[in-house]
Protein backbone atom coordinates (compact mmCIF):
# COMPACT_ATOMS: atom_id res chain seq x y z
CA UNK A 1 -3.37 16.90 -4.18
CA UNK A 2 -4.66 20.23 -5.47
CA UNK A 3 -3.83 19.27 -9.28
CA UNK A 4 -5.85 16.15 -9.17
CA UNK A 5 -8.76 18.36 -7.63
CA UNK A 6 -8.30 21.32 -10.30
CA UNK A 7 -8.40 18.38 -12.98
CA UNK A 8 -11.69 16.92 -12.21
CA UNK A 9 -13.18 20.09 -12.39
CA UNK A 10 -13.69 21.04 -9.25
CA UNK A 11 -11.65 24.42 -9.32
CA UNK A 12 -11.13 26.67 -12.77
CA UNK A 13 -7.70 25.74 -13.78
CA UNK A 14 -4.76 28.74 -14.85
CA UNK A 15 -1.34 27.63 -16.80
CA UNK A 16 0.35 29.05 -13.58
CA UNK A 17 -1.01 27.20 -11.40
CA UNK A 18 -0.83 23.83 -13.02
CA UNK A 19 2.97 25.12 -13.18
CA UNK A 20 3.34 25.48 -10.04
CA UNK A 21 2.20 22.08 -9.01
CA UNK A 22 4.35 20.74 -11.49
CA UNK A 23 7.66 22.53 -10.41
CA UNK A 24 6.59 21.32 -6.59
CA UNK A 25 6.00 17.58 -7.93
CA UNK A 26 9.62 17.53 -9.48
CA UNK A 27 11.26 19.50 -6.57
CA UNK A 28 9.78 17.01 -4.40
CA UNK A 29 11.25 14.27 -6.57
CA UNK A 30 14.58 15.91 -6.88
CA UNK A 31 15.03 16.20 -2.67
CA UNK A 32 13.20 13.20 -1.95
CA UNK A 33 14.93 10.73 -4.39
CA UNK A 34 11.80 9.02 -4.84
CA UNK A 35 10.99 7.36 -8.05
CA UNK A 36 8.05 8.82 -10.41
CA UNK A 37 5.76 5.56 -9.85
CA UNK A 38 6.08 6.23 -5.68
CA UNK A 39 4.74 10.00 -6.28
């Protein structure tokens, strides 16, 4: 995943970006019905 990359320090990280993974985590979650521990 591109936030786990971006965290290690691979890639400079932006707010919107990290907010954007997050919103696609949880949107995933939402459609997918898949509990947090499985993602």
């Amino acid at each position: 995943m591109d936030m786990f990359r971006k965290m290690l320090g691979k890639e400079s990280v932006g707010s919107k970006d990290i907010a954007k993974e997050r919103l696609r985590l949880v949107l995933i979650h939402d459609r997918t019905d898949i509990s947090p521990v499985m993602l």
